[in-house]
Protein backbone atom coordinates (compact mmCIF):
# COMPACT_ATOMS: atom_id res chain seq x y z
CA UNK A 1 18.46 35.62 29.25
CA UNK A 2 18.41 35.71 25.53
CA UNK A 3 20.53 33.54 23.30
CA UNK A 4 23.97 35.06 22.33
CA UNK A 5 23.86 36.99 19.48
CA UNK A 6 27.16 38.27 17.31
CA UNK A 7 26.57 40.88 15.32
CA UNK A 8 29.09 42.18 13.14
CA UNK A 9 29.00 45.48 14.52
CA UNK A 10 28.95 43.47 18.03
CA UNK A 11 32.26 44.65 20.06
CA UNK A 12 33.19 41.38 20.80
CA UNK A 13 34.08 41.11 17.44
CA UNK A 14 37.05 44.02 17.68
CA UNK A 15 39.86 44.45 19.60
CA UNK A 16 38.56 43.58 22.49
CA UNK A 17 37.06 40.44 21.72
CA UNK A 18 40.12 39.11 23.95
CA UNK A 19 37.87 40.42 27.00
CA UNK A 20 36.95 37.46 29.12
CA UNK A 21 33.38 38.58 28.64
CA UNK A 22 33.34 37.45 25.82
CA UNK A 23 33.32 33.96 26.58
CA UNK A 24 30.00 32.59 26.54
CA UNK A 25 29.49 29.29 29.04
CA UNK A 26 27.49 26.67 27.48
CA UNK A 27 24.36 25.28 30.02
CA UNK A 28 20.75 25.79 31.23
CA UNK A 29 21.87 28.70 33.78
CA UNK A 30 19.96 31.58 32.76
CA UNK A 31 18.68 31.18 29.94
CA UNK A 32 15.19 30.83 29.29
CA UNK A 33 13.85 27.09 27.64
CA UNK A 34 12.69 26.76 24.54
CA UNK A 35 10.96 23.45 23.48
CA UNK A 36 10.27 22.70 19.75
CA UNK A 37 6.77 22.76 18.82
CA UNK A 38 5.49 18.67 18.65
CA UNK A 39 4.22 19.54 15.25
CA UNK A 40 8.16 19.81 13.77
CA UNK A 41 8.26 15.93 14.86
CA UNK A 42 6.76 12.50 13.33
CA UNK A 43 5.81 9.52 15.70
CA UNK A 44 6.09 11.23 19.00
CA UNK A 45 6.10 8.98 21.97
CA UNK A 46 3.78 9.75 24.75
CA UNK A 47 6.78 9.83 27.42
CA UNK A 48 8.97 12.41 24.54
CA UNK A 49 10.32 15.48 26.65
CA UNK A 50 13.06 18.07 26.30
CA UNK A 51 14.19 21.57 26.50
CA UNK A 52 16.58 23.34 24.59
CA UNK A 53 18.91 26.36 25.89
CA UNK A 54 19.93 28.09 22.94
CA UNK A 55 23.44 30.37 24.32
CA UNK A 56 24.41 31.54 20.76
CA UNK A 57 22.61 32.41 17.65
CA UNK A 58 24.08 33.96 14.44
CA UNK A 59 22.10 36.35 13.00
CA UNK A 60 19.77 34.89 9.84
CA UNK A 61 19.64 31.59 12.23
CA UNK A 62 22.12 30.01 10.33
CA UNK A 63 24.02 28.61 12.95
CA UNK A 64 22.64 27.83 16.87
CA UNK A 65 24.56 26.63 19.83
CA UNK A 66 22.99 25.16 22.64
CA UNK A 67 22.38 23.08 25.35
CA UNK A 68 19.49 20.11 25.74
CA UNK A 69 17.70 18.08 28.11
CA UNK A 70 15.45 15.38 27.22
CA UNK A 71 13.37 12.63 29.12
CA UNK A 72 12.97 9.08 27.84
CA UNK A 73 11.23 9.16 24.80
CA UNK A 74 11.52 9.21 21.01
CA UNK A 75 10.22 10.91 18.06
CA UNK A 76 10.96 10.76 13.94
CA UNK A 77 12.52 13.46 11.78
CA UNK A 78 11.96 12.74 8.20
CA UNK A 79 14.27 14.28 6.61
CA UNK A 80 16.10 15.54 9.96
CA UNK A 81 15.58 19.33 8.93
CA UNK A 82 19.44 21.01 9.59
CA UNK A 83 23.13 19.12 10.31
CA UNK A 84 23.26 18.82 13.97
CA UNK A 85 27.02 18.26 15.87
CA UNK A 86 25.70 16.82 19.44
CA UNK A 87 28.01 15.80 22.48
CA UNK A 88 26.68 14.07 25.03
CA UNK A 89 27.08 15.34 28.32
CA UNK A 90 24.87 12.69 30.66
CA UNK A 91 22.56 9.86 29.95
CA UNK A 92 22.22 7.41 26.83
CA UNK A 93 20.30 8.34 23.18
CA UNK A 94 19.93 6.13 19.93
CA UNK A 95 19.67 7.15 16.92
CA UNK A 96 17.76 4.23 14.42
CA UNK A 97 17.61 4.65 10.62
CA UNK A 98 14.50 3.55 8.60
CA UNK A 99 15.93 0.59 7.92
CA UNK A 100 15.98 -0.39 11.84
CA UNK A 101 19.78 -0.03 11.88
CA UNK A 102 20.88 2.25 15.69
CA UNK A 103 23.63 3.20 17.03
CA UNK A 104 23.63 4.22 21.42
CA UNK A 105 25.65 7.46 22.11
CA UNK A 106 26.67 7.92 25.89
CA UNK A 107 28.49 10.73 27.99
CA UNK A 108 31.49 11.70 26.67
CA UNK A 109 30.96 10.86 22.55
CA UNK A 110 29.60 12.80 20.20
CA UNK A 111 28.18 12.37 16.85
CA UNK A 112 27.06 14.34 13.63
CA UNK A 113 23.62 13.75 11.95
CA UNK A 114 23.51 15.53 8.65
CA UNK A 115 20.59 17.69 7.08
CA UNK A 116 18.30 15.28 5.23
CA UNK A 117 18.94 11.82 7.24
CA UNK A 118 15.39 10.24 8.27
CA UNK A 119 14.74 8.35 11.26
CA UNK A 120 14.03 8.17 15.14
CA UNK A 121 15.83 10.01 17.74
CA UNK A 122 15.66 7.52 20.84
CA UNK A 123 15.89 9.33 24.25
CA UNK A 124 17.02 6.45 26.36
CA UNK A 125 17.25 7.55 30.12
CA UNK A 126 17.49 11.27 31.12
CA UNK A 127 19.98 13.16 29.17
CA UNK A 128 21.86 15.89 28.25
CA UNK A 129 24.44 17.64 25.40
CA UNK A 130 25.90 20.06 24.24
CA UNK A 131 24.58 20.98 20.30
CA UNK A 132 25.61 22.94 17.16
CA UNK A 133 22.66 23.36 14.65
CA UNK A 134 23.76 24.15 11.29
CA UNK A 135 20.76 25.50 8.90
């Protein structure tokens, strides 16, 4: 399955957009993995691993909703290329500044990292969240 993708001449978008098929469930089920090329990432740790499940797309790629998996690992963004809203479903990340400055996120809290920050992205045990990707 392909990631959701609303079109303004998409039906979903008119009268019927009340339709519970509309709704579009947030997860891995069906949809097909994508994992970011190693090449988008600084400093990649041997152990780094993760999939993302992209469920909606706007058109243009402005916006992206998703889901992700990851393994322990960690690489470096610098600058972290697009605002990212994550919530974190299972597991434990960091997130460390260049300074050496981190913060842990665990199930249940979520966090905004905005376009242009630098630093490492810490997988700390085997997790998941839910994501918003704003280009």
């Amino acid at each position: 399955m392909q990631p959701n993708e609303i079109k303004p001449s998409d039906p979903r978008q008119s009268a019927e957009a009340s339709d519970i098929g509309t709704i579009v469930k947030l997860g891995s089920a069906g949809i097909s993995a994508y994992v970011p090329p190693l090449s988008d990432y600084q400093n990649v740790s041997e152990t780094w691993q993760e999939a993302e499940y992209r469920c909606y797309e706007t058109e243009g790629r402005k916006v992206t909703i998703g889901y992700w998996t990851g393994e322990p690992g960690q690489i470096s963004l610098d600058p972290w290329p697009y605002t990212e809203v994550c919530s974190i479903v299972t597991g434990r990340v960091a997130l460390r500044d260049q300074r050496g400055k981190e913060i842990v996120f665990g199930a249940g809290e979520g966090f905004l990292v905005p376009k242009g920050w630098a630093g490492a992205w810490i997988t700390l045990e085997p997790s998941s969240k839910f994501f918003v990707m704003i280009t």
